[in-house]
C-alpha atoms as a PDB file:
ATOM      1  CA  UNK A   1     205.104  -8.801-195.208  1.00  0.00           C
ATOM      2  CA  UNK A   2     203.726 -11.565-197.215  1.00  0.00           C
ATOM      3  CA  UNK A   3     200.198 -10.436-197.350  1.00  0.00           C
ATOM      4  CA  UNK A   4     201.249  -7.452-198.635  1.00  0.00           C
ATOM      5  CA  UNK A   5     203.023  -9.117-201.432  1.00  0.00           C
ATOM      6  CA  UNK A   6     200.185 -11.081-202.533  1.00  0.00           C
ATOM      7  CA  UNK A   7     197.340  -8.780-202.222  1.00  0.00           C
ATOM      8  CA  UNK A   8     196.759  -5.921-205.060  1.00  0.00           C
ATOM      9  CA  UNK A   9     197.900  -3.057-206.074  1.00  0.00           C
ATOM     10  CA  UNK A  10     201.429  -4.052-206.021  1.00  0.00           C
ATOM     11  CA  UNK A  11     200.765  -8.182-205.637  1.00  0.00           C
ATOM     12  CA  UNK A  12     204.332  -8.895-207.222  1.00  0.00           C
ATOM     13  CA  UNK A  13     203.929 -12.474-205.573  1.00  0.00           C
ATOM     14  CA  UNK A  14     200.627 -13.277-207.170  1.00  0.00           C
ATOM     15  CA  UNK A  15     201.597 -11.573-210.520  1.00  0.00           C
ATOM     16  CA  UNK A  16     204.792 -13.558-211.180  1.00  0.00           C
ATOM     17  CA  UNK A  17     203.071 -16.721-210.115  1.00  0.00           C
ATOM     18  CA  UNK A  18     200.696 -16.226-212.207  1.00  0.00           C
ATOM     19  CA  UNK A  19     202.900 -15.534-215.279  1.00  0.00           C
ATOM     20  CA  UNK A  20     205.499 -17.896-214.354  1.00  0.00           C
ATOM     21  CA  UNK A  21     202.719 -20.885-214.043  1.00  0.00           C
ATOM     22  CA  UNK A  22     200.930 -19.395-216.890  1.00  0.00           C
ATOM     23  CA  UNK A  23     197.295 -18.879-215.122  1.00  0.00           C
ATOM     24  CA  UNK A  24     194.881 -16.094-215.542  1.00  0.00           C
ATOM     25  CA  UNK A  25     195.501 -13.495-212.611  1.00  0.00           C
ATOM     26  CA  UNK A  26     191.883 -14.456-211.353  1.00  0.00           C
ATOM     27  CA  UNK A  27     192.332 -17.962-211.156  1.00  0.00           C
ATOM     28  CA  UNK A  28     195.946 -17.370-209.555  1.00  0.00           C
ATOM     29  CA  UNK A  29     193.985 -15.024-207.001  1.00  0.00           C
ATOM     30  CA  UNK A  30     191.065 -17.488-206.075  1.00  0.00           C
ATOM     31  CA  UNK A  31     193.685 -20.519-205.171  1.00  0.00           C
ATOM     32  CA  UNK A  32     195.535 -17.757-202.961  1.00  0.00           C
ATOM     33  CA  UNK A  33     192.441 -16.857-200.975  1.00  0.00           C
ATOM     34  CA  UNK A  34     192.492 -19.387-198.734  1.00  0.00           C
ATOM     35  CA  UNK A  35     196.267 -18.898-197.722  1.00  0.00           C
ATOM     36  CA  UNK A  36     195.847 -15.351-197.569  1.00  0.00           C
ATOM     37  CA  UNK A  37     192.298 -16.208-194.966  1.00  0.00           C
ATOM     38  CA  UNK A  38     195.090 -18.170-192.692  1.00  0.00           C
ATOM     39  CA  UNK A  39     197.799 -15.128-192.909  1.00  0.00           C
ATOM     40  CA  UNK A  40     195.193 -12.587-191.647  1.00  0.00           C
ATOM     41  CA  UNK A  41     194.245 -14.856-188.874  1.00  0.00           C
ATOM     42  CA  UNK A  42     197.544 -15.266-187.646  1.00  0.00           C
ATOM     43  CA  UNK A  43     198.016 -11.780-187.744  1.00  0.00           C
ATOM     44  CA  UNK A  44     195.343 -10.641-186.145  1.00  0.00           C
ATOM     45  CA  UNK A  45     196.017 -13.158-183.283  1.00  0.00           C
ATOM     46  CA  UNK A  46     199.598 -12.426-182.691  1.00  0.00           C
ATOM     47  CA  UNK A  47     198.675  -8.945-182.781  1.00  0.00           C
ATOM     48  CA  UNK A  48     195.837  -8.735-180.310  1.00  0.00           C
ATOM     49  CA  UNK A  49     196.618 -11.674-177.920  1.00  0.00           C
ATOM     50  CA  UNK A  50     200.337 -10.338-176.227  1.00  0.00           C
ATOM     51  CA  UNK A  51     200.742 -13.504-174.617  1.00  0.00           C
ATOM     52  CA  UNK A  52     201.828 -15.123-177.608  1.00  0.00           C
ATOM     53  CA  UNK A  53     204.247 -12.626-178.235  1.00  0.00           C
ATOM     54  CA  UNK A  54     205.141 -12.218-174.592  1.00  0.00           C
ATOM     55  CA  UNK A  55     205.778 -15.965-173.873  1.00  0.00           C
ATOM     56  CA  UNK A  56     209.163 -16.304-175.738  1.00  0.00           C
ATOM     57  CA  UNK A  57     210.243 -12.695-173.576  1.00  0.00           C
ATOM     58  CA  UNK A  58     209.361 -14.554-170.095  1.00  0.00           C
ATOM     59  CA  UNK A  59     210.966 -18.523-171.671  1.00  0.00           C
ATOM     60  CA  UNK A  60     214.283 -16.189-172.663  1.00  0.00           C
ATOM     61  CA  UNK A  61     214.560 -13.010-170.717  1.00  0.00           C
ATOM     62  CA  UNK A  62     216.217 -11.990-167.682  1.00  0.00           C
END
């Protein structure tokens, strides 16, 4: 949910960041890259590697 908030069109995150710290949009974006790199990572891992997401199911289940 976080990328979504950060990356354009909508990008409320990076827009009121960027107003409230009074940067340029483009400068605002560049420093977010880098976070945003990480975010898609983790996504993509959790989403194609089910034993991450399994593991808690077989530590807690029945």
């Amino acid at each position: 949910m976080v990328i979504g908030a950060l990356t354009p069109p909508l990008g409320v995150l990076l827009f009121t960041t960027a107003r409230v710290g009074g940067a340029d949009q483009g400068a605002t974006m560049k420093a977010a890259i880098p976070f945003m790199t990480v975010l898609v990572i983790v996504m993509l891992i959790i989403a194609y590697v089910p034993a991450i997401t399994m593991l808690p199911v077989q530590w807690f289940g029945p």
